[in-house]
N, C-alpha and C. Protein backbone atom coordinates (compact mmCIF):
# COMPACT_ATOMS: atom_id res chain seq x y z
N UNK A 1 -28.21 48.54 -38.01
CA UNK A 1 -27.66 49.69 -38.70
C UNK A 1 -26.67 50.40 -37.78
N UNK A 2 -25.39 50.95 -38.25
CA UNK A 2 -24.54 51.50 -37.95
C UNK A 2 -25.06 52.85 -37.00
N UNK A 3 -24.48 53.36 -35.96
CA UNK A 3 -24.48 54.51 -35.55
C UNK A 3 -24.38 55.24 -36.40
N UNK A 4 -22.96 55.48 -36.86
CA UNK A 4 -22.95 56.25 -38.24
C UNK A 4 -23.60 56.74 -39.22
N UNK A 5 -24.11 55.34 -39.61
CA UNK A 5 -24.83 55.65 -41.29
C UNK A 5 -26.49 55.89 -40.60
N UNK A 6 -26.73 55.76 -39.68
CA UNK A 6 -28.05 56.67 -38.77
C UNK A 6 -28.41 57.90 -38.87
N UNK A 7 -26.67 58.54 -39.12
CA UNK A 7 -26.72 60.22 -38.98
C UNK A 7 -27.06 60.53 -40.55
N UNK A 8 -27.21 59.42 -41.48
CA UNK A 8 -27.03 60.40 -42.88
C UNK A 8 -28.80 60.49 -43.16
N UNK A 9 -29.01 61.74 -43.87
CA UNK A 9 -30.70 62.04 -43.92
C UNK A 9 -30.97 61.09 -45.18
N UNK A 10 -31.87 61.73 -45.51
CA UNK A 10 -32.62 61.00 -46.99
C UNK A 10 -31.67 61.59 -48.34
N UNK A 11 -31.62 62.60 -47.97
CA UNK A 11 -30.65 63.50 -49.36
C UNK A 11 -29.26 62.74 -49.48
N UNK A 12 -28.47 62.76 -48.22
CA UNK A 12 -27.11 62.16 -48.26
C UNK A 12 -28.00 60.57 -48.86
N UNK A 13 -28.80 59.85 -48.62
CA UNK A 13 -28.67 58.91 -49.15
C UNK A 13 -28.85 58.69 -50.45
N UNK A 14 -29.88 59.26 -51.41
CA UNK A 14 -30.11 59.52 -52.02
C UNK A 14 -28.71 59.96 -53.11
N UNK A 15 -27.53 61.15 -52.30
CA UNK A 15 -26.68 60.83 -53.18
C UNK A 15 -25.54 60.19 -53.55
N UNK A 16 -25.69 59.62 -52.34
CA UNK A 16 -24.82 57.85 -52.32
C UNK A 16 -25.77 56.91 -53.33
N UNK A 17 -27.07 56.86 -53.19
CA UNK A 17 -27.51 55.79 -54.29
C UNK A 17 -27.19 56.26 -56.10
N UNK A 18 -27.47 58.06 -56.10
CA UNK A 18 -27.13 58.20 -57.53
C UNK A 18 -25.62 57.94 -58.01
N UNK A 19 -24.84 58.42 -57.14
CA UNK A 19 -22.97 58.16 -57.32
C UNK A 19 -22.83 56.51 -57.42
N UNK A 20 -23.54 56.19 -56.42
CA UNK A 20 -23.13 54.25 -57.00
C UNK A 20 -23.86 54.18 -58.46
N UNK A 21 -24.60 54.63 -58.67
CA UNK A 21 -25.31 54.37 -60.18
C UNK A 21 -24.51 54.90 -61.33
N UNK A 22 -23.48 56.14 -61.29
CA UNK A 22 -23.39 56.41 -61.89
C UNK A 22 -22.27 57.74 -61.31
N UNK A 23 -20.91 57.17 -61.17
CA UNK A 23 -19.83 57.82 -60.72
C UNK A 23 -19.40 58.72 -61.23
N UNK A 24 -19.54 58.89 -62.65
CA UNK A 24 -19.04 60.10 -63.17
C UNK A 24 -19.90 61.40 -63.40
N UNK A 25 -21.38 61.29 -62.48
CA UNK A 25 -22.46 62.29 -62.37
C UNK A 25 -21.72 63.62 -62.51
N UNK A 26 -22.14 64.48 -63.06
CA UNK A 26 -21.51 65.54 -63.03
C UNK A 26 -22.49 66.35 -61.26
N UNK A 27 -21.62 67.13 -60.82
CA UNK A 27 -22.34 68.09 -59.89
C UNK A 27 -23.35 68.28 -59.86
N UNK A 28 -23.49 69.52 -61.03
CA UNK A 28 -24.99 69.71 -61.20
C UNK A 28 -25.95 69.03 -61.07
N UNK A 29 -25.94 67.57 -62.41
CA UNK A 29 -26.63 66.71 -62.41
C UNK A 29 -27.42 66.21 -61.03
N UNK A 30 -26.24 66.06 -60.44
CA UNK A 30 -26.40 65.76 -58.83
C UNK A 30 -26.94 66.57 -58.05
N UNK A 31 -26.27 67.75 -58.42
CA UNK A 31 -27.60 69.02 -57.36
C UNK A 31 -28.92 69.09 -57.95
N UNK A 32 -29.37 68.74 -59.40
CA UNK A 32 -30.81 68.87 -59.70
C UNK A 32 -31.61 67.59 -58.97
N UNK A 33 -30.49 66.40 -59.27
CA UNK A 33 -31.77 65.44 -58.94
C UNK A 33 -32.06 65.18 -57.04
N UNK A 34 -31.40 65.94 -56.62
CA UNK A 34 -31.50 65.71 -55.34
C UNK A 34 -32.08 67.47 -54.73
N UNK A 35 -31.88 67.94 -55.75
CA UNK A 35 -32.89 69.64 -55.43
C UNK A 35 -32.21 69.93 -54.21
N UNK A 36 -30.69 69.97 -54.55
CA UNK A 36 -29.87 70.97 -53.80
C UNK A 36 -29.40 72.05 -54.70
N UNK A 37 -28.89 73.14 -53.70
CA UNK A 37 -27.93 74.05 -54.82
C UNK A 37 -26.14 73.49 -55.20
N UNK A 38 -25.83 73.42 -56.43
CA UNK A 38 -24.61 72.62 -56.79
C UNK A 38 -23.84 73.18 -55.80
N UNK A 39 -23.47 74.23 -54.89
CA UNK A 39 -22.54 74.41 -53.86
C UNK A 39 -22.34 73.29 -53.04
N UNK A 40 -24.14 73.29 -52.16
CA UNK A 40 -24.49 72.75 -51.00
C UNK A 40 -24.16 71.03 -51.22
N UNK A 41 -24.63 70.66 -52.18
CA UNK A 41 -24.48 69.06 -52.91
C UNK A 41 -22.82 68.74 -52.76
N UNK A 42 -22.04 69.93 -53.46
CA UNK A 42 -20.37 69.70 -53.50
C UNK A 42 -20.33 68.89 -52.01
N UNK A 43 -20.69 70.08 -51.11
CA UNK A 43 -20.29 69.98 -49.43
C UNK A 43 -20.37 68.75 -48.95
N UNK A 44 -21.81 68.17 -49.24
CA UNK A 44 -22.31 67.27 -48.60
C UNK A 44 -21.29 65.83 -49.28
N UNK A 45 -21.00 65.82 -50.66
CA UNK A 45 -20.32 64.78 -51.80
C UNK A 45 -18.71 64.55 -51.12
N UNK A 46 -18.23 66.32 -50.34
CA UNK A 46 -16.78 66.12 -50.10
C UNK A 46 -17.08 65.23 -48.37
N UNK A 47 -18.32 65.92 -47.34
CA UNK A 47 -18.60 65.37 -46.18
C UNK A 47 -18.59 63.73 -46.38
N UNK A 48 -19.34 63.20 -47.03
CA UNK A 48 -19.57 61.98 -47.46
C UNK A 48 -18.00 61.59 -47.68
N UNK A 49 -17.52 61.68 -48.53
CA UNK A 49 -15.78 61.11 -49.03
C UNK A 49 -14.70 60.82 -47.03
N UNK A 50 -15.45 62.37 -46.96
CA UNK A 50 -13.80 62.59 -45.92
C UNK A 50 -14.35 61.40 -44.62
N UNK A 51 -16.08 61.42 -44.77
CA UNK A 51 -16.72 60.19 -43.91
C UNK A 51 -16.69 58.58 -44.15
N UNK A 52 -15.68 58.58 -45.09
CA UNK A 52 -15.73 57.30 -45.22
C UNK A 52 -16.82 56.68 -46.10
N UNK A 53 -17.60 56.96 -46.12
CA UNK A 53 -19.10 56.64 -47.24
C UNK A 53 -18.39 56.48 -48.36
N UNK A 54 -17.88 57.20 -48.89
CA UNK A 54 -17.50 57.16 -50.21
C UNK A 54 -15.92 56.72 -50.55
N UNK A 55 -15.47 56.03 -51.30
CA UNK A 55 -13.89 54.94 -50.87
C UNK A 55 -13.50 55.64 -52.02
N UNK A 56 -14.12 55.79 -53.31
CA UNK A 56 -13.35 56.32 -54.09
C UNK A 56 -14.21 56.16 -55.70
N UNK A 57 -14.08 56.51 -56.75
CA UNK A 57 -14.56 56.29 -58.19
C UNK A 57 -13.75 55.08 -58.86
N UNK A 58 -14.44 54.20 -59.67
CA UNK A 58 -13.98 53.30 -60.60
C UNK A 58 -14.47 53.11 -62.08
N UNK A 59 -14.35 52.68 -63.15
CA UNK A 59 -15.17 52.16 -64.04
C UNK A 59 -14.91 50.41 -63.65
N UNK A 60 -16.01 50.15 -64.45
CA UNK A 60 -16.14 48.60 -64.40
C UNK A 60 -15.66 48.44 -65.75
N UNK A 61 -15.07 47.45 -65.56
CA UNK A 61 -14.77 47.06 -67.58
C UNK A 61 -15.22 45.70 -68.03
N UNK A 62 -15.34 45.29 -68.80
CA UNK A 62 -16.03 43.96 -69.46
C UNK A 62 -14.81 43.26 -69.36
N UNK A 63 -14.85 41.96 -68.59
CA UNK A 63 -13.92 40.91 -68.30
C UNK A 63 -13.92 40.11 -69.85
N UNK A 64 -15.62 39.96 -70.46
CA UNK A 64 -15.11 39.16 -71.50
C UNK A 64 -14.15 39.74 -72.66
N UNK A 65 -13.98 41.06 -72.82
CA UNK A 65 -13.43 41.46 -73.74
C UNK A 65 -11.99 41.92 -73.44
N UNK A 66 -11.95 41.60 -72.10
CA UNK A 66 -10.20 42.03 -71.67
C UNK A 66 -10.06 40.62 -71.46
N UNK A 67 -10.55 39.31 -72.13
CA UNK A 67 -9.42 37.84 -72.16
C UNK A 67 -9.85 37.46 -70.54
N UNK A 68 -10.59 37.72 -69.69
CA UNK A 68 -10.62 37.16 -68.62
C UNK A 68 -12.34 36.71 -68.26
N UNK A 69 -12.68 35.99 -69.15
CA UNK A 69 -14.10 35.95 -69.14
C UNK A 69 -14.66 34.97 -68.03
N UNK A 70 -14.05 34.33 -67.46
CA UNK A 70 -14.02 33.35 -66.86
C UNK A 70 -13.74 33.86 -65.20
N UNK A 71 -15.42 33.29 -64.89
CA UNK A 71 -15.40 33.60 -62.97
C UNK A 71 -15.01 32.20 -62.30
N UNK A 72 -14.40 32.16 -60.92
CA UNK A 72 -14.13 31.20 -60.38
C UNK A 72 -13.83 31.68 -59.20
N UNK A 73 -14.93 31.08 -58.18
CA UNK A 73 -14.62 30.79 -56.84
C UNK A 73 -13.93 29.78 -55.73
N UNK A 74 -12.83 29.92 -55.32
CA UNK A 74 -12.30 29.21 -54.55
C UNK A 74 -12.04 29.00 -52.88
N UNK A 75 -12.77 27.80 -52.67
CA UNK A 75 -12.53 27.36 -51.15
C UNK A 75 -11.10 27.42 -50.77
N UNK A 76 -10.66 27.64 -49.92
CA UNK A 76 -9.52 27.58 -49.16
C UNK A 76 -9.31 27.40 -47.70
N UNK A 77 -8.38 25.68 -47.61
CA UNK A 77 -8.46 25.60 -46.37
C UNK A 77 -7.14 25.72 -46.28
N UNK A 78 -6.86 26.05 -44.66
CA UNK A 78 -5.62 26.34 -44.21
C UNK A 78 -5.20 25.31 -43.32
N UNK A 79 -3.88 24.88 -43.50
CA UNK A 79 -3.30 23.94 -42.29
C UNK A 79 -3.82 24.34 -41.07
N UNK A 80 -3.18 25.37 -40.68
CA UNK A 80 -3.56 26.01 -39.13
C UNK A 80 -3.99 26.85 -39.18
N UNK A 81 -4.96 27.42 -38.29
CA UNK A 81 -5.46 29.04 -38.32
C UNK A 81 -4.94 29.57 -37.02
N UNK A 82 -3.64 29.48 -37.22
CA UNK A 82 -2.89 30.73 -35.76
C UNK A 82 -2.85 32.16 -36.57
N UNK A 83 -2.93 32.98 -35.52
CA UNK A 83 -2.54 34.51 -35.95
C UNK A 83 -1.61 34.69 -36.78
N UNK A 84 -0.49 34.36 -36.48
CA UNK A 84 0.97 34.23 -37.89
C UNK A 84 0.51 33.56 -38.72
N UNK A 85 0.01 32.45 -39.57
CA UNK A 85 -0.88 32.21 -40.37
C UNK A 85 -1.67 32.66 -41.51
N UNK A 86 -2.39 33.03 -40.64
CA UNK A 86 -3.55 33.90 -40.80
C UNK A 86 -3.17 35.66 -41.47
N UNK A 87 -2.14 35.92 -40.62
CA UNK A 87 -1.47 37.10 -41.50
C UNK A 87 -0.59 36.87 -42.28
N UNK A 88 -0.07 36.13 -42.83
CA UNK A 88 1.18 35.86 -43.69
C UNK A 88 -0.15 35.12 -44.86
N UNK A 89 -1.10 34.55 -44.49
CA UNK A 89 -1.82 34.57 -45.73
C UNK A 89 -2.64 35.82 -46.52
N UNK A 90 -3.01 36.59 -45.16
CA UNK A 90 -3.48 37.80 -45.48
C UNK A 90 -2.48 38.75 -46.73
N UNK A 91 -1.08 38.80 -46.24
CA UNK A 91 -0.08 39.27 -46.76
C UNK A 91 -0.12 39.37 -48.19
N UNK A 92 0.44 37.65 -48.28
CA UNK A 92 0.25 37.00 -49.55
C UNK A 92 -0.66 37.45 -50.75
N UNK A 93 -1.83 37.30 -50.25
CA UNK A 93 -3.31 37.54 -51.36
C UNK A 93 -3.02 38.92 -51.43
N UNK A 94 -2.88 40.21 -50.41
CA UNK A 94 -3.09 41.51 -50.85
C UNK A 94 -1.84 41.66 -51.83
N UNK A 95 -0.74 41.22 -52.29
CA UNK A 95 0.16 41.21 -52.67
C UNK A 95 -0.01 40.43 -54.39
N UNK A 96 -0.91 39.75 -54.69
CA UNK A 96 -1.44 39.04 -55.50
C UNK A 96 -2.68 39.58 -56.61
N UNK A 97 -1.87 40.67 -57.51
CA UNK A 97 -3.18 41.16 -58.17
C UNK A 97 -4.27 40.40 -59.10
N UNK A 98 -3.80 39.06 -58.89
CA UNK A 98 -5.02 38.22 -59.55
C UNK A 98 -6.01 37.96 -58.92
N UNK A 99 -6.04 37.81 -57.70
CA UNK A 99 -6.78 37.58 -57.04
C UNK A 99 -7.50 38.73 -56.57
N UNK A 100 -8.78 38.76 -57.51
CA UNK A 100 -9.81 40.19 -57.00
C UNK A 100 -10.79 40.44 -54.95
N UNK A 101 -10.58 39.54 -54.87
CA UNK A 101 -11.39 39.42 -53.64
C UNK A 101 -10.82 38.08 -52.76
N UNK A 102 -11.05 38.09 -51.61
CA UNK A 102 -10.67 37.15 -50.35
C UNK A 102 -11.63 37.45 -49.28
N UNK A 103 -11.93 36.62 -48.79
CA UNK A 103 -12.67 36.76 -47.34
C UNK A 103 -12.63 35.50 -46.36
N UNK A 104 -12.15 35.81 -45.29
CA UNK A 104 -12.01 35.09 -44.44
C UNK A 104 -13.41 35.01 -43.88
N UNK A 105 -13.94 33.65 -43.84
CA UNK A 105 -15.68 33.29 -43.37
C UNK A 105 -15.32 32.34 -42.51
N UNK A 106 -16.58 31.87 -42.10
CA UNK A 106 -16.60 30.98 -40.44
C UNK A 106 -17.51 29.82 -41.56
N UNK A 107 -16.92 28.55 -41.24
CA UNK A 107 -17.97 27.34 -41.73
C UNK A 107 -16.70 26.14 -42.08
N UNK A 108 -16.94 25.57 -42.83
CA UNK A 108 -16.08 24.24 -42.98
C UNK A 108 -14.53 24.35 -43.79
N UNK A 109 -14.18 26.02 -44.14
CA UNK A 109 -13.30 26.42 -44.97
C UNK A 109 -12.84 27.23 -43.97
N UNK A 110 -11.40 28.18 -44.73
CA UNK A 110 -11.23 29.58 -43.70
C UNK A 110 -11.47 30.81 -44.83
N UNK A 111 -10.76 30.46 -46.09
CA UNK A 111 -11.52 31.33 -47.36
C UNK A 111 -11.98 31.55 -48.14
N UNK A 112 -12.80 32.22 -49.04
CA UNK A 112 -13.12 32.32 -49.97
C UNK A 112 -12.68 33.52 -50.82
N UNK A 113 -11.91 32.85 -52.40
CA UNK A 113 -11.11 33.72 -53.13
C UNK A 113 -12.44 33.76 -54.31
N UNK A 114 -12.31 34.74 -55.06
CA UNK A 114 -12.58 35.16 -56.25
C UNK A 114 -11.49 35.62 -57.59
N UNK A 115 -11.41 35.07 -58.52
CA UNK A 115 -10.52 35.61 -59.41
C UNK A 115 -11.09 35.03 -61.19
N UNK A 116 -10.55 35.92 -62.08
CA UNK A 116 -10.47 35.83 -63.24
C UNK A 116 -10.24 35.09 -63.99
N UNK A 117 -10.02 34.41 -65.33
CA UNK A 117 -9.11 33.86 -65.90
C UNK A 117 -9.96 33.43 -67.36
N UNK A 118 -8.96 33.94 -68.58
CA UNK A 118 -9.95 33.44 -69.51
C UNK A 118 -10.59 32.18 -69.41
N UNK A 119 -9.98 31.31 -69.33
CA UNK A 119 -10.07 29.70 -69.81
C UNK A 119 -10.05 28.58 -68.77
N UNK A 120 -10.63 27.47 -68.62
CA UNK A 120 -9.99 26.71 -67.77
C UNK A 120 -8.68 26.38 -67.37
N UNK A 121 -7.92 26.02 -69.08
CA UNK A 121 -6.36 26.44 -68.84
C UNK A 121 -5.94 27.02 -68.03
N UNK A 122 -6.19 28.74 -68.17
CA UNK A 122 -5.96 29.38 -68.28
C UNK A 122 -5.49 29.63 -66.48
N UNK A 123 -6.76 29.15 -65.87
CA UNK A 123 -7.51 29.15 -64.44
C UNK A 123 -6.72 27.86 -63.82
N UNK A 124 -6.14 27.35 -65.01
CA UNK A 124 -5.22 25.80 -64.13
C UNK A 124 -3.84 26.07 -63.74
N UNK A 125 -3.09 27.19 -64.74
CA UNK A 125 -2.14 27.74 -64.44
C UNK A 125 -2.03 28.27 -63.11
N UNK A 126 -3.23 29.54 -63.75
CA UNK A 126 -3.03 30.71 -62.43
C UNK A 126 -2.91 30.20 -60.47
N UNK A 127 -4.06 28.62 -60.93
CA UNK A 127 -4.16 27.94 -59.80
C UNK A 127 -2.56 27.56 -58.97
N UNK A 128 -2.34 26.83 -60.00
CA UNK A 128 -0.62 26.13 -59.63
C UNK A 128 0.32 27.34 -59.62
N UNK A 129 0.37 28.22 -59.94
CA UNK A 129 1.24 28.93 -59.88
C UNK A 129 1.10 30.44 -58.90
N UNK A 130 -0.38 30.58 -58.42
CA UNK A 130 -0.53 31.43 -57.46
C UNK A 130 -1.40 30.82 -56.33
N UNK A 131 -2.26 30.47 -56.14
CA UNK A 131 -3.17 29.87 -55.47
C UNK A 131 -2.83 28.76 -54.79
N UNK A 132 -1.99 27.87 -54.88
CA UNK A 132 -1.36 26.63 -54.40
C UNK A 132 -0.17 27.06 -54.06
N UNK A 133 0.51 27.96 -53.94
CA UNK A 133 1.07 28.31 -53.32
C UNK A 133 1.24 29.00 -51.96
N UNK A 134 0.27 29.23 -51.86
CA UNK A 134 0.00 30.64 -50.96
C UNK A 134 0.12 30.18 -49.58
N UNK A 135 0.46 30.97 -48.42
CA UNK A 135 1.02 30.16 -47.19
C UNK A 135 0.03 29.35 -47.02
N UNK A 136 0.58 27.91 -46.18
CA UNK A 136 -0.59 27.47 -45.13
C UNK A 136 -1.63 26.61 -46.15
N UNK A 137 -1.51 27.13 -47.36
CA UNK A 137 -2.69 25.99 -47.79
C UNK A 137 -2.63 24.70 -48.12
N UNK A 138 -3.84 24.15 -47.05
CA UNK A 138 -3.74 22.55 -47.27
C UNK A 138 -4.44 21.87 -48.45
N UNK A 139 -5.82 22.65 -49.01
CA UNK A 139 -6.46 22.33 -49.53
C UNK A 139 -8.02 23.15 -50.67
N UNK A 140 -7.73 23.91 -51.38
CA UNK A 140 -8.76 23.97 -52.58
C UNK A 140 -10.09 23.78 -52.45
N UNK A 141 -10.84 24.06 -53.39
CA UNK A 141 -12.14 23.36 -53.92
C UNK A 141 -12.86 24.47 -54.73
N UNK A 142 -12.41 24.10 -55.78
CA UNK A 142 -12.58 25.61 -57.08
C UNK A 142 -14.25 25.10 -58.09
N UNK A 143 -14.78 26.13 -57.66
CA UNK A 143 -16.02 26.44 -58.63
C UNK A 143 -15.48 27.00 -59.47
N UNK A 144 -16.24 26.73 -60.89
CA UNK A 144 -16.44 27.69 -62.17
C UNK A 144 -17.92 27.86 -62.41
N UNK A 145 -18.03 29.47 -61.97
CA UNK A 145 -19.49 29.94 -62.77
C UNK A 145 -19.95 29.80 -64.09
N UNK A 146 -20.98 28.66 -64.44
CA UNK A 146 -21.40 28.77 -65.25
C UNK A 146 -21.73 29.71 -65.83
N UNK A 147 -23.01 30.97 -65.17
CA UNK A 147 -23.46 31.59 -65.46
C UNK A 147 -23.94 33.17 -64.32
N UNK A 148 -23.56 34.46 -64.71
CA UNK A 148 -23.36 35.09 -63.80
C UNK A 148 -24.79 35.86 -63.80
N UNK A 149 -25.89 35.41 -63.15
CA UNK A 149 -27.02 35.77 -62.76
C UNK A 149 -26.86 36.85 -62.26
N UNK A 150 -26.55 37.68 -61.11
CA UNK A 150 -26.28 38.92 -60.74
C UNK A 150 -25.25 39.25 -60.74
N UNK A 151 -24.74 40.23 -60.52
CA UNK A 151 -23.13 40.77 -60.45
C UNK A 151 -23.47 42.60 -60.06
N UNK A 152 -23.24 42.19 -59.29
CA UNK A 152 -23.42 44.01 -58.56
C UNK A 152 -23.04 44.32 -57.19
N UNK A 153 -22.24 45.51 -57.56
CA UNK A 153 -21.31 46.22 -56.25
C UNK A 153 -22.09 47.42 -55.79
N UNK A 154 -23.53 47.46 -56.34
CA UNK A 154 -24.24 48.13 -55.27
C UNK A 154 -24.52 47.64 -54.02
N UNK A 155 -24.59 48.41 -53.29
CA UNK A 155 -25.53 48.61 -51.77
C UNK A 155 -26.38 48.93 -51.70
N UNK A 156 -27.27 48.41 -51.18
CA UNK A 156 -28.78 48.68 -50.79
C UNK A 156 -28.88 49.29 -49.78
N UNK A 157 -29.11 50.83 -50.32
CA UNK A 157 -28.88 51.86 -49.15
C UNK A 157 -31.14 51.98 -48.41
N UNK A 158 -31.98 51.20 -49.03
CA UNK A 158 -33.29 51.51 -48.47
C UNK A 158 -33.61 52.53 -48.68
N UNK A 159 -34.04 53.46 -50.11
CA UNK A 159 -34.53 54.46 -50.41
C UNK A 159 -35.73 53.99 -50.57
């Protein structure tokens, strides 16, 4: 565990676990269930933000009903992994709003992409026309999720 996240008590955690549950909590709401006064709760909600804890509010929206029902994970290997490389691919992907996620991991690949797409089609395009392109890549290896057993951008803060 972080130095940092050491310093936060049970309450700060507590209202990091209700805000991930449920971002549009109103104040109050938030000062009752954590049995602060709605002032003191504000303080601690703006402390939390300006600390980094908190990145920002989103809604989630239903992929199947916005035409992108379709998950797919992709291996990605790179010709070379030099620093210029490595950032000019970095570049690339942040520049690429299809592509929801990237992570550079250690094992027989250098990344792993995540992205959308209704259809297989759909996912064959986006492939050839964004994904196969992208600097440096030598080589692919695309999953399609059958079936999405979990799916959650919580944190397990240990309440």
């Amino acid at each position: 565990m972080s130095e940092q996240s050491t310093a936060l008590d049970r309450t700060d955690r507590r209202i990091l676990g209700l805000l991930q549950q449920d971002g549009r909590m109103t104040n109050l709401a938030l000062a009752e269930a954590v049995h602060l006064s709605p002032t003191a709760t504000l303080e601690r909600v703006r402390r939390l933000t300006a600390a980094g804890f908190i990145l920002g509010y989103r809604a989630r929206l239903n992929p199947e009903l916005l035409g992108a029902g379709m998950l797919v994970f992709v291996e990605v290997l790179l010709d070379r992994t030099t620093p210029h490389i490595l950032e000019e691919f970095k570049q690339a992907v942040q520049d690429r709003p299809e592509i929801m996620e990237c992570h550079l991991v250690a094992g027989g690949f250098d990344y792993l992409i995540k992205v959308r797409a209704a259809d297989m089609s759909d996912y064959r395009d986006l492939a050839g026309r964004v994904l196969w392109g992208l600097p440096g890549v030598r080589e692919t290896r695309t999953y399609a999720v059958m079936e999405e057993v979990k799916n959650s951008p919580d944190i397990h803060l240990g309440l």
